[in-house]
C-alpha atoms as a PDB file:
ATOM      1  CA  UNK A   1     165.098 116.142 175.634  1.00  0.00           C
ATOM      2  CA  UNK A   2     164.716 116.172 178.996  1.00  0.00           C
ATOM      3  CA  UNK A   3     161.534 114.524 180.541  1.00  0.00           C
ATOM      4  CA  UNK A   4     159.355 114.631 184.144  1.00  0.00           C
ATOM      5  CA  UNK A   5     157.656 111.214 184.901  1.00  0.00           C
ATOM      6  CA  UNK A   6     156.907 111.939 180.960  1.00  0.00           C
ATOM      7  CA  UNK A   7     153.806 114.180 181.544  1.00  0.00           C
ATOM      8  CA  UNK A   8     156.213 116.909 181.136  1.00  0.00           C
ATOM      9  CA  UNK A   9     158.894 117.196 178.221  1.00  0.00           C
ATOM     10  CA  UNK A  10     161.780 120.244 178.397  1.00  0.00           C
ATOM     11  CA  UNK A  11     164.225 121.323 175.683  1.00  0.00           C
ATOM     12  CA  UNK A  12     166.800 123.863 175.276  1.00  0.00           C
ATOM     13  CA  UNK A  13     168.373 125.396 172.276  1.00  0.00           C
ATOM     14  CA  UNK A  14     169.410 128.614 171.813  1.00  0.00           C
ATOM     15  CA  UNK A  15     168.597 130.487 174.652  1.00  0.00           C
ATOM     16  CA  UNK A  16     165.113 128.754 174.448  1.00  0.00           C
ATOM     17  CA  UNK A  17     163.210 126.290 176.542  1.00  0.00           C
ATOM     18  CA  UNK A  18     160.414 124.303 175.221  1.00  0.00           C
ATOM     19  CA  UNK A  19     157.884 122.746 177.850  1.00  0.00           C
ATOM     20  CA  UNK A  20     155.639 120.468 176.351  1.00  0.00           C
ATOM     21  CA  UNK A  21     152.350 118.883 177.829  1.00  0.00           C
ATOM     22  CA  UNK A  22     153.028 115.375 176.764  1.00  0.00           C
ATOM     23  CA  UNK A  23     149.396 113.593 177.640  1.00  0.00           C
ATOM     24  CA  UNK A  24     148.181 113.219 173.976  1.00  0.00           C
ATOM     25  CA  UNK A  25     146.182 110.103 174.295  1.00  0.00           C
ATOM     26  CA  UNK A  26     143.994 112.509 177.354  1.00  0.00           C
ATOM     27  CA  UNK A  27     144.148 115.791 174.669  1.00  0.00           C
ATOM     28  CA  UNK A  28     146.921 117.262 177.077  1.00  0.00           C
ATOM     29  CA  UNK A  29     144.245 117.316 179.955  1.00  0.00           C
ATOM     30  CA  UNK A  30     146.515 117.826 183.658  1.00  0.00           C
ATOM     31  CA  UNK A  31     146.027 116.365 187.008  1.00  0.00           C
ATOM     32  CA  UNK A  32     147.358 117.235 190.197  1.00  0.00           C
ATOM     33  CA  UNK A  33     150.865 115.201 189.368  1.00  0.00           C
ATOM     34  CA  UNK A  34     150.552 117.177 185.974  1.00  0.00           C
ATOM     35  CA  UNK A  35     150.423 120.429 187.119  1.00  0.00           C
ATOM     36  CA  UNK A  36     153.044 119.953 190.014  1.00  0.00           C
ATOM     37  CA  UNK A  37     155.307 119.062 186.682  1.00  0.00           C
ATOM     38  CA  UNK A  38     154.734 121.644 185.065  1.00  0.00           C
ATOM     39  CA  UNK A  39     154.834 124.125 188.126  1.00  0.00           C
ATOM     40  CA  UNK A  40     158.784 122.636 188.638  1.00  0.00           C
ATOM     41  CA  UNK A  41     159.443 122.996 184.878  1.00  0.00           C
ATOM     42  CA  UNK A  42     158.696 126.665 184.681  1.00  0.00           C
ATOM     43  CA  UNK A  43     160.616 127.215 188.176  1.00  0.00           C
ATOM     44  CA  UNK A  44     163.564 124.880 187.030  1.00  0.00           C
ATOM     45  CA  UNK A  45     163.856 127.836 183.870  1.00  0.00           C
ATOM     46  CA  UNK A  46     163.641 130.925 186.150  1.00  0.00           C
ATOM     47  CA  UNK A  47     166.238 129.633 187.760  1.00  0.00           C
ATOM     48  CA  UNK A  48     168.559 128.382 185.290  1.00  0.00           C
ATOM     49  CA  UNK A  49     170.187 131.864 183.796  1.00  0.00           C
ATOM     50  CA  UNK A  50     170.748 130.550 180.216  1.00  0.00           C
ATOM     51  CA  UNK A  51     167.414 130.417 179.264  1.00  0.00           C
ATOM     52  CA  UNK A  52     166.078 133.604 177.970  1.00  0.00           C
ATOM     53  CA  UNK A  53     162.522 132.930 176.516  1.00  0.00           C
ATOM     54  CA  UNK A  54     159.677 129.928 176.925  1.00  0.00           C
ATOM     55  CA  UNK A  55     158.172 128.294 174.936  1.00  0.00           C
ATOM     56  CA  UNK A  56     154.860 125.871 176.173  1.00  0.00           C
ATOM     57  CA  UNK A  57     153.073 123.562 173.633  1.00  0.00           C
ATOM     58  CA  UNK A  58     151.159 120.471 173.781  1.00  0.00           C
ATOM     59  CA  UNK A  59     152.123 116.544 172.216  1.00  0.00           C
ATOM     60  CA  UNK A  60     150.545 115.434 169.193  1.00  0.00           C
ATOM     61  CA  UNK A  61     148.404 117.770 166.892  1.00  0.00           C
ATOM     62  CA  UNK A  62     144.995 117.646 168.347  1.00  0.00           C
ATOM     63  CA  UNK A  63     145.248 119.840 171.631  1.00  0.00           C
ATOM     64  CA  UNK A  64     147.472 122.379 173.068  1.00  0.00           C
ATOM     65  CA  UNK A  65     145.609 121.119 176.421  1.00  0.00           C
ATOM     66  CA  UNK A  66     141.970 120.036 176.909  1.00  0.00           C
ATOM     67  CA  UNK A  67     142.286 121.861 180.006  1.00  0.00           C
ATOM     68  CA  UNK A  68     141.182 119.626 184.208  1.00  0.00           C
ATOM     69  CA  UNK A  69     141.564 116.168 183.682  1.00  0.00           C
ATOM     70  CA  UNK A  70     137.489 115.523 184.117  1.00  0.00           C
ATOM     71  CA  UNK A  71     137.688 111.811 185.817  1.00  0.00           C
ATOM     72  CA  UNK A  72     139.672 113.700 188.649  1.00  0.00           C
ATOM     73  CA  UNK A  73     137.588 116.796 189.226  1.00  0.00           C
ATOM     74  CA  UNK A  74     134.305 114.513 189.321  1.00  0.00           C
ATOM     75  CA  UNK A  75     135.324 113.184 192.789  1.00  0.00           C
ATOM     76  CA  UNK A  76     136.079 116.656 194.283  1.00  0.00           C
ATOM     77  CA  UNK A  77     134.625 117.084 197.828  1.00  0.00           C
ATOM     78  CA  UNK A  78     135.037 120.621 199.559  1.00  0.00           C
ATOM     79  CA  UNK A  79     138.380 119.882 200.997  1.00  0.00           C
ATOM     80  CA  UNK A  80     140.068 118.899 197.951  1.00  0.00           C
ATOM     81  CA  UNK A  81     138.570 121.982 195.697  1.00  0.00           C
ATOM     82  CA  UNK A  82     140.280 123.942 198.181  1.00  0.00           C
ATOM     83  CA  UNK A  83     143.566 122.459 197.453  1.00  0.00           C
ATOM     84  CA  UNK A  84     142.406 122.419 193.673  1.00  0.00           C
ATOM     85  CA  UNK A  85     142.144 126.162 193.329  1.00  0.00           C
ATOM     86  CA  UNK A  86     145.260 126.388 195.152  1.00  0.00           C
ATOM     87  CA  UNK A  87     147.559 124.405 193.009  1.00  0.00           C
ATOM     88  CA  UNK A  88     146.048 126.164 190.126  1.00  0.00           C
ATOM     89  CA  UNK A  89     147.202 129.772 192.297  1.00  0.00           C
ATOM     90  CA  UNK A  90     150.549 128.598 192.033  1.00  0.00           C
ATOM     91  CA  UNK A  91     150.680 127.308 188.540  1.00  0.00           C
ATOM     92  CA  UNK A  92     149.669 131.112 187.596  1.00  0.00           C
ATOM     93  CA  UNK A  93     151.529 132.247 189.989  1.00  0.00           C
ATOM     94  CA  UNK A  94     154.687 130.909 187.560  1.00  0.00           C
ATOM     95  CA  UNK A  95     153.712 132.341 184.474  1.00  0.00           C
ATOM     96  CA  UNK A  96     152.703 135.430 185.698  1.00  0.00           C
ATOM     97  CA  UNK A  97     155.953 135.721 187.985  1.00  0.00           C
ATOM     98  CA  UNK A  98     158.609 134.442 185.148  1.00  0.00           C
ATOM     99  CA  UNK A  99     161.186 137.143 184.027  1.00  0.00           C
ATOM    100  CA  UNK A 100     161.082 135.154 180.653  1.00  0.00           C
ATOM    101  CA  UNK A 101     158.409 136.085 177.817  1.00  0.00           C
ATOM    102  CA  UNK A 102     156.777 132.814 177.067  1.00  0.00           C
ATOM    103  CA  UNK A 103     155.391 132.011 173.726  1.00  0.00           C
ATOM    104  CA  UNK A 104     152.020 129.307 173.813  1.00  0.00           C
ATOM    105  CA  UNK A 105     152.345 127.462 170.609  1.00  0.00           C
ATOM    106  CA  UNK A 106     148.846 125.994 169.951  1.00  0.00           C
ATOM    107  CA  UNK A 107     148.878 123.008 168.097  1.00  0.00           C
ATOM    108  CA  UNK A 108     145.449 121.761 168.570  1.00  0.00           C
ATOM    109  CA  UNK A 109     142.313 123.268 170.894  1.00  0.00           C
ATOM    110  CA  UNK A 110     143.052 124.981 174.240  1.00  0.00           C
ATOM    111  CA  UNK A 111     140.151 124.607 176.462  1.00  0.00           C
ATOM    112  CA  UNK A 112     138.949 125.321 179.756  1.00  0.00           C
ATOM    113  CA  UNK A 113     142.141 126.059 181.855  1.00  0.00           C
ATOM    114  CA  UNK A 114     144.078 125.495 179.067  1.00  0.00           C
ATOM    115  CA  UNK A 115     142.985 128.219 177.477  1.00  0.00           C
ATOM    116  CA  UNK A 116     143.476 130.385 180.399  1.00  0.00           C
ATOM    117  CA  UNK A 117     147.239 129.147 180.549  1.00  0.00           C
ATOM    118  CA  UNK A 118     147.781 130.158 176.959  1.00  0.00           C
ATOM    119  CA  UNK A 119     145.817 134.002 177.410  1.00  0.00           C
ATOM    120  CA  UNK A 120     148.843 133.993 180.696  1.00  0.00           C
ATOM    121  CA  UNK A 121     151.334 133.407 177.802  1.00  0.00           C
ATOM    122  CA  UNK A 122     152.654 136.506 176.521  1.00  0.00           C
ATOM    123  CA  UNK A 123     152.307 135.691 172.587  1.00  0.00           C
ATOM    124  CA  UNK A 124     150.552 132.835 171.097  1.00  0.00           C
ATOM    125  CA  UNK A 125     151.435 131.111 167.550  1.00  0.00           C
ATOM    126  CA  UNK A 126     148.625 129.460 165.689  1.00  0.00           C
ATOM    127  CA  UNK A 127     147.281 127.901 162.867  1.00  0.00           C
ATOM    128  CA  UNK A 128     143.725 127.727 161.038  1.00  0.00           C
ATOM    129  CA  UNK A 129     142.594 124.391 162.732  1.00  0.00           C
ATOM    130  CA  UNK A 130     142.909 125.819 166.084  1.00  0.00           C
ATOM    131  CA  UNK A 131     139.660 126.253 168.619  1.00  0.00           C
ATOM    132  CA  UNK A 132     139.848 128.167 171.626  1.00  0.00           C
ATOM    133  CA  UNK A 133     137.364 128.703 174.760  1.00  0.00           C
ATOM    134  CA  UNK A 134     136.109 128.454 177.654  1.00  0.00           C
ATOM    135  CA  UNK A 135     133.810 125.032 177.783  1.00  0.00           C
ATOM    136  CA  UNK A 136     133.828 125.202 181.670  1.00  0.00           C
ATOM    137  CA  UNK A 137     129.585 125.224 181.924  1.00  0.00           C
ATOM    138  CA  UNK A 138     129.568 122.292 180.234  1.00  0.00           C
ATOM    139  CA  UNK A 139     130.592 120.177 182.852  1.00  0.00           C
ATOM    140  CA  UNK A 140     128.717 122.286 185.440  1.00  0.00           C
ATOM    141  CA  UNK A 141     132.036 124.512 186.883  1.00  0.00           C
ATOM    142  CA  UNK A 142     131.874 128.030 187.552  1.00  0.00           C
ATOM    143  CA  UNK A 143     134.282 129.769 185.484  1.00  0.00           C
ATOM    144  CA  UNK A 144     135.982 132.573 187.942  1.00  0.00           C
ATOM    145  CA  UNK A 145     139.679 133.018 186.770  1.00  0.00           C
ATOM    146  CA  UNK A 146     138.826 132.548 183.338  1.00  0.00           C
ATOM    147  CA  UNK A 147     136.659 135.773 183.756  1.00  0.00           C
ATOM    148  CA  UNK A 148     139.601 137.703 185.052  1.00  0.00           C
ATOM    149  CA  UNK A 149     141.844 136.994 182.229  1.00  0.00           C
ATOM    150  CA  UNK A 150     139.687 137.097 179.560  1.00  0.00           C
ATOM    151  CA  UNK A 151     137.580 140.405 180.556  1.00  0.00           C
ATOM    152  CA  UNK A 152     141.178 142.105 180.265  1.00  0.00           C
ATOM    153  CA  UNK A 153     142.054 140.457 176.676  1.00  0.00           C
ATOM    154  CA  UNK A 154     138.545 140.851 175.023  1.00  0.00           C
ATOM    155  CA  UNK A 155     135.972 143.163 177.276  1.00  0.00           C
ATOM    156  CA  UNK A 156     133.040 142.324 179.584  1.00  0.00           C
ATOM    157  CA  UNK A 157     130.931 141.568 176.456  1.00  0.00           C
ATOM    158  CA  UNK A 158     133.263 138.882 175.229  1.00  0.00           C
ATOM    159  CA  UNK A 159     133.987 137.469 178.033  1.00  0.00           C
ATOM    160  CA  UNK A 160     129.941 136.938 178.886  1.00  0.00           C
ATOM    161  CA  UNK A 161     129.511 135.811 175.703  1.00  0.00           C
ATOM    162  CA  UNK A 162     132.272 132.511 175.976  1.00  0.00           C
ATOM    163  CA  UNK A 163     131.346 132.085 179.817  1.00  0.00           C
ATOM    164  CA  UNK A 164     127.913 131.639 179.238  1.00  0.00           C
ATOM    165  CA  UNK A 165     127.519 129.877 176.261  1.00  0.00           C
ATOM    166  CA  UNK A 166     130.859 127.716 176.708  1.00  0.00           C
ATOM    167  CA  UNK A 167     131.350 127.824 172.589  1.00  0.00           C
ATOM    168  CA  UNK A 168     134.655 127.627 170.954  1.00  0.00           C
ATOM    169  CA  UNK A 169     136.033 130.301 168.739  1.00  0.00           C
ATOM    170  CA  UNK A 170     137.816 129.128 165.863  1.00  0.00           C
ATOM    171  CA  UNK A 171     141.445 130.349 164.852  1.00  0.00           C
ATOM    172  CA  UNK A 172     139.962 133.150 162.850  1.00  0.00           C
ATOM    173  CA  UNK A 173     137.306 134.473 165.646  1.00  0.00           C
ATOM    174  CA  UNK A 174     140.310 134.231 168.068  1.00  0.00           C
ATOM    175  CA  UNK A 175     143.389 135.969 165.898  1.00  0.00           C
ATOM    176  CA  UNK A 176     140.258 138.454 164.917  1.00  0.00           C
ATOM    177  CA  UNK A 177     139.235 139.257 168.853  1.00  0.00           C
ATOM    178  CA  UNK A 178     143.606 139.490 169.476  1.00  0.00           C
ATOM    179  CA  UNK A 179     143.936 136.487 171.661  1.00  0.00           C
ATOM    180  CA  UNK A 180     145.950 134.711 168.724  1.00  0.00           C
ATOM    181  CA  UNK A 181     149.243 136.518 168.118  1.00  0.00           C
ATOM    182  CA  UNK A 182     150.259 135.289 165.257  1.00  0.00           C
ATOM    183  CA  UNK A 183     148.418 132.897 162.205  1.00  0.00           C
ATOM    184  CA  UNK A 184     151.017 130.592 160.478  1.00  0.00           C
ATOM    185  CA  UNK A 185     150.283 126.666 158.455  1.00  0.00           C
ATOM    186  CA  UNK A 186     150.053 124.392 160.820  1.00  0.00           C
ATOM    187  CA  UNK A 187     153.441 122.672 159.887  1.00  0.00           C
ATOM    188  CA  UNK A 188     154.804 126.377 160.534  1.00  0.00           C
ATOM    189  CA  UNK A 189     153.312 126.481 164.370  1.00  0.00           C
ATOM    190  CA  UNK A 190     156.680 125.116 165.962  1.00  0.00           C
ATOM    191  CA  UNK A 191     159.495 127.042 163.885  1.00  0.00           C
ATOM    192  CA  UNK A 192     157.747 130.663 163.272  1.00  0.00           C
ATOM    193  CA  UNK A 193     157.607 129.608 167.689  1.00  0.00           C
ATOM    194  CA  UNK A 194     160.718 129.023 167.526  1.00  0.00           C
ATOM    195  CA  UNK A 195     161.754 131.954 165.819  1.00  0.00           C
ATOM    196  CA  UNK A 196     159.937 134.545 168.095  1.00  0.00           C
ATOM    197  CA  UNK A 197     161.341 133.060 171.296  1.00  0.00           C
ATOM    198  CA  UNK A 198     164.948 133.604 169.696  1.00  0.00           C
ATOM    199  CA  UNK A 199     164.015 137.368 168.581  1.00  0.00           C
ATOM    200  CA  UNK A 200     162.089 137.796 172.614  1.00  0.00           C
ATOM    201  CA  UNK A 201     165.585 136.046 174.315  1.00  0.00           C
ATOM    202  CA  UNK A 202     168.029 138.431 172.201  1.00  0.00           C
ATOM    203  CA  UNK A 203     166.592 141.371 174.045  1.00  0.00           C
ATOM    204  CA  UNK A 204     167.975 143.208 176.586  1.00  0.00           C
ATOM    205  CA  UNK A 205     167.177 141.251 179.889  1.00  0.00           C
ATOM    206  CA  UNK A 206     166.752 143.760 182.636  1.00  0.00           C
ATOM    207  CA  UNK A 207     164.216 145.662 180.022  1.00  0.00           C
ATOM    208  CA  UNK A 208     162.521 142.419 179.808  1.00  0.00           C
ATOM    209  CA  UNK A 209     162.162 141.266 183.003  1.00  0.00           C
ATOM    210  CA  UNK A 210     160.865 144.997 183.980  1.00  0.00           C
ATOM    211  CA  UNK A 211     158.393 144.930 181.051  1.00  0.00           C
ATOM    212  CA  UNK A 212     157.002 141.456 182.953  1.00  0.00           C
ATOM    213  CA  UNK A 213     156.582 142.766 185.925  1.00  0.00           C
ATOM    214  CA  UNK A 214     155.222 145.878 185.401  1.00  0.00           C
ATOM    215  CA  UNK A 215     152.374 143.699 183.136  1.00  0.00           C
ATOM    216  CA  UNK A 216     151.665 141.693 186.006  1.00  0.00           C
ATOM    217  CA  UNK A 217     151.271 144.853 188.497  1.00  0.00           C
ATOM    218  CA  UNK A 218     148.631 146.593 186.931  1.00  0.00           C
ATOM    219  CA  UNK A 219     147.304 143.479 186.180  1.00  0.00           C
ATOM    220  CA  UNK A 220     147.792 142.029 189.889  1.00  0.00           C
ATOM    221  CA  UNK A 221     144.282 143.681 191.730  1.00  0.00           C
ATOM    222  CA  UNK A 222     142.013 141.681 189.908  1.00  0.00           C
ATOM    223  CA  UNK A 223     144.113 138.794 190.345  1.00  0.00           C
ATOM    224  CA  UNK A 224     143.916 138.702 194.002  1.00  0.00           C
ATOM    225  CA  UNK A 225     140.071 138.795 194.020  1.00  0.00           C
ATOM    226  CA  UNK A 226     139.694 136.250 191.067  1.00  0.00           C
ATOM    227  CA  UNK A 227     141.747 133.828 192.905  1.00  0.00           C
ATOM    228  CA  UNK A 228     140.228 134.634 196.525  1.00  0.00           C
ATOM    229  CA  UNK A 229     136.598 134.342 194.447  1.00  0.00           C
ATOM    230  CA  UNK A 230     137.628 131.171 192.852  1.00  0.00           C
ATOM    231  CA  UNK A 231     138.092 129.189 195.960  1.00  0.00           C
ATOM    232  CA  UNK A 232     134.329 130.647 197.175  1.00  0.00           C
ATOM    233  CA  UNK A 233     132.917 130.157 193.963  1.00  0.00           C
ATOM    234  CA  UNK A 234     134.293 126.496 193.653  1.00  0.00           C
ATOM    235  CA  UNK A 235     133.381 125.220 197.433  1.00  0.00           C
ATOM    236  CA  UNK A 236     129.374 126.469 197.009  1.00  0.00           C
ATOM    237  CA  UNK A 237     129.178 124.667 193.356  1.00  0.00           C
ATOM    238  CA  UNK A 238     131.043 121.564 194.033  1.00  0.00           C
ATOM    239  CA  UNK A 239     128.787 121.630 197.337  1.00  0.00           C
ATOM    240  CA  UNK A 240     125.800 121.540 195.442  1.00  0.00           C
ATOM    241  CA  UNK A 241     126.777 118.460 193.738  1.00  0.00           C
ATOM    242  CA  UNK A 242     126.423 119.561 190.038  1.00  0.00           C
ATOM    243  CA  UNK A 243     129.577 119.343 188.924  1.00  0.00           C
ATOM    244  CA  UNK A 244     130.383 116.114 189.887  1.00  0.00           C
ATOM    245  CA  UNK A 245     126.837 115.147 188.867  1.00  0.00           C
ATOM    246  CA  UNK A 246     127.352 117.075 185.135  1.00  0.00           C
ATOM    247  CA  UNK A 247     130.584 115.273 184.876  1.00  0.00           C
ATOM    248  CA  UNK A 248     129.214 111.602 185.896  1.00  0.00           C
ATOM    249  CA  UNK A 249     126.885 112.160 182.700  1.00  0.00           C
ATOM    250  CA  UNK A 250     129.283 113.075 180.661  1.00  0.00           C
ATOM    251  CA  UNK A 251     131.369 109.955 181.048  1.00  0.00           C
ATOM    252  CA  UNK A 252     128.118 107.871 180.782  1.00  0.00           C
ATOM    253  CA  UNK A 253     127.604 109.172 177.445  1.00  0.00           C
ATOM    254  CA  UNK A 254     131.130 108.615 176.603  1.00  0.00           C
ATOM    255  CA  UNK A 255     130.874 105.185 177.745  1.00  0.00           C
ATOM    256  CA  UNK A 256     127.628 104.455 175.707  1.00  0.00           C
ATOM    257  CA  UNK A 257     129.516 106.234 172.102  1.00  0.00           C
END
């Protein structure tokens, strides 16, 4: 196994590459040097021709990925939520750009951006103990991409529903509303993974990569304007001074626990 500074942990076996977010004592919540990691994993397997499908998963059994790494975010000024969303542009930029299917296999909750990364996944394995969403107003950020890919996965009404309220759906809710591919025992999550990359990498490649692409084109409109909102959206909140506030209270309340 090959690893990056050790946030970032890469395997291949047949045909396969497994990326996995390796911050378990944070719940698999990124930074900046995080997400540059992960940015050069997914580019290093576009690149390299033997790998044929991806597979992304998080370190331990509690979380997938917890989603921004909250003691960073809460000393955001303007300048650096510009640079923020645009890091973020070019993670999703990766998955939606890869020629490879990728396969999120959720070991644990997948929140906030997190969860957004795993709806970018093509397919997503599961088991029962897994809770999905989109916690975002909880800490006082304006959710803007996770609007865009959720409104296409699970309609307007949904996606209201998880913005505004910030709940998490359990696996059920979430395998039941199609944004859980497939529902397997937890000690199953990896190999039934496993076992859909190797069926998704013994396809025919060209048909594959055309499939991708022709996903992210009709897909690629509301893109544009999510991203171009985000970076609007984010300034005027983070100007405001509730998000940092928000997240200042949460850590106080963490601290007193």
């Amino acid at each position: 196994m090959d690893t990056m500074d050790n946030f970032i942990l890469t395997e291949k076996a047949d045909n396969v590459l497994t990326i996995t977010l390796n911050r378990p004592e944070k719940m698999n919540a990124w930074n900046a040097s995080m997400r540059d990691m992960l940015i050069e994993a997914f580019e290093t397997a576009e690149a390299d021709d033997e790998v044929r499908a991806i597979i992304l998963t998080g370190a331990g059994d509690r979380a997938f990925g917890a989603g921004q790494d909250l003691s960073e975010s809460k000393t955001f000024d303007a300048d650096r939520t510009e640079r923020w969303m645009g890091e973020w542009k070019k993670l999703y930029a990766c998955l939606r750009d890869s020629s490879k299917p990728i396969i999120a296999a959720l070991n644990g909750v997948a929140a906030g951006s997190a969860f957004q990364v795993a709806l970018l996944c093509d397919l997503r394995v599961a088991h029962s103990g897994v809770r999905m969403g989109q916690p975002e107003i909880l800490s006082g950020i304006p959710t803007v991409t996770g609007n865009w890919v959720m409104r296409g996965m699970i309609g307007i009404a949904r996606t209201i529903d998880l913005t505004f309220t910030g709940r998490m759906l359990d696996a059920k809710e979430a395998y039941e509303w199609g944004l859980i591919s497939r529902l397997v025992d937890q000690d199953k999550v990896m190999s039934a993974s496993m076992e859909l990359a190797r069926d998704l990498a013994s396809k025919p490649p060209v048909a594959m990569r055309l499939n991708r692409q022709r996903i992210k084109e009709v897909t690629q409109e509301g893109y544009e304007d999510a991203m171009q909102a985000g970076v609007r959206i984010q300034l005027e909140a983070y100007a405001t001074g509730e998000p940092q506030r928000m997240m200042e209270e949460f850590f106080a309340k963490r601290a007193k626990a």
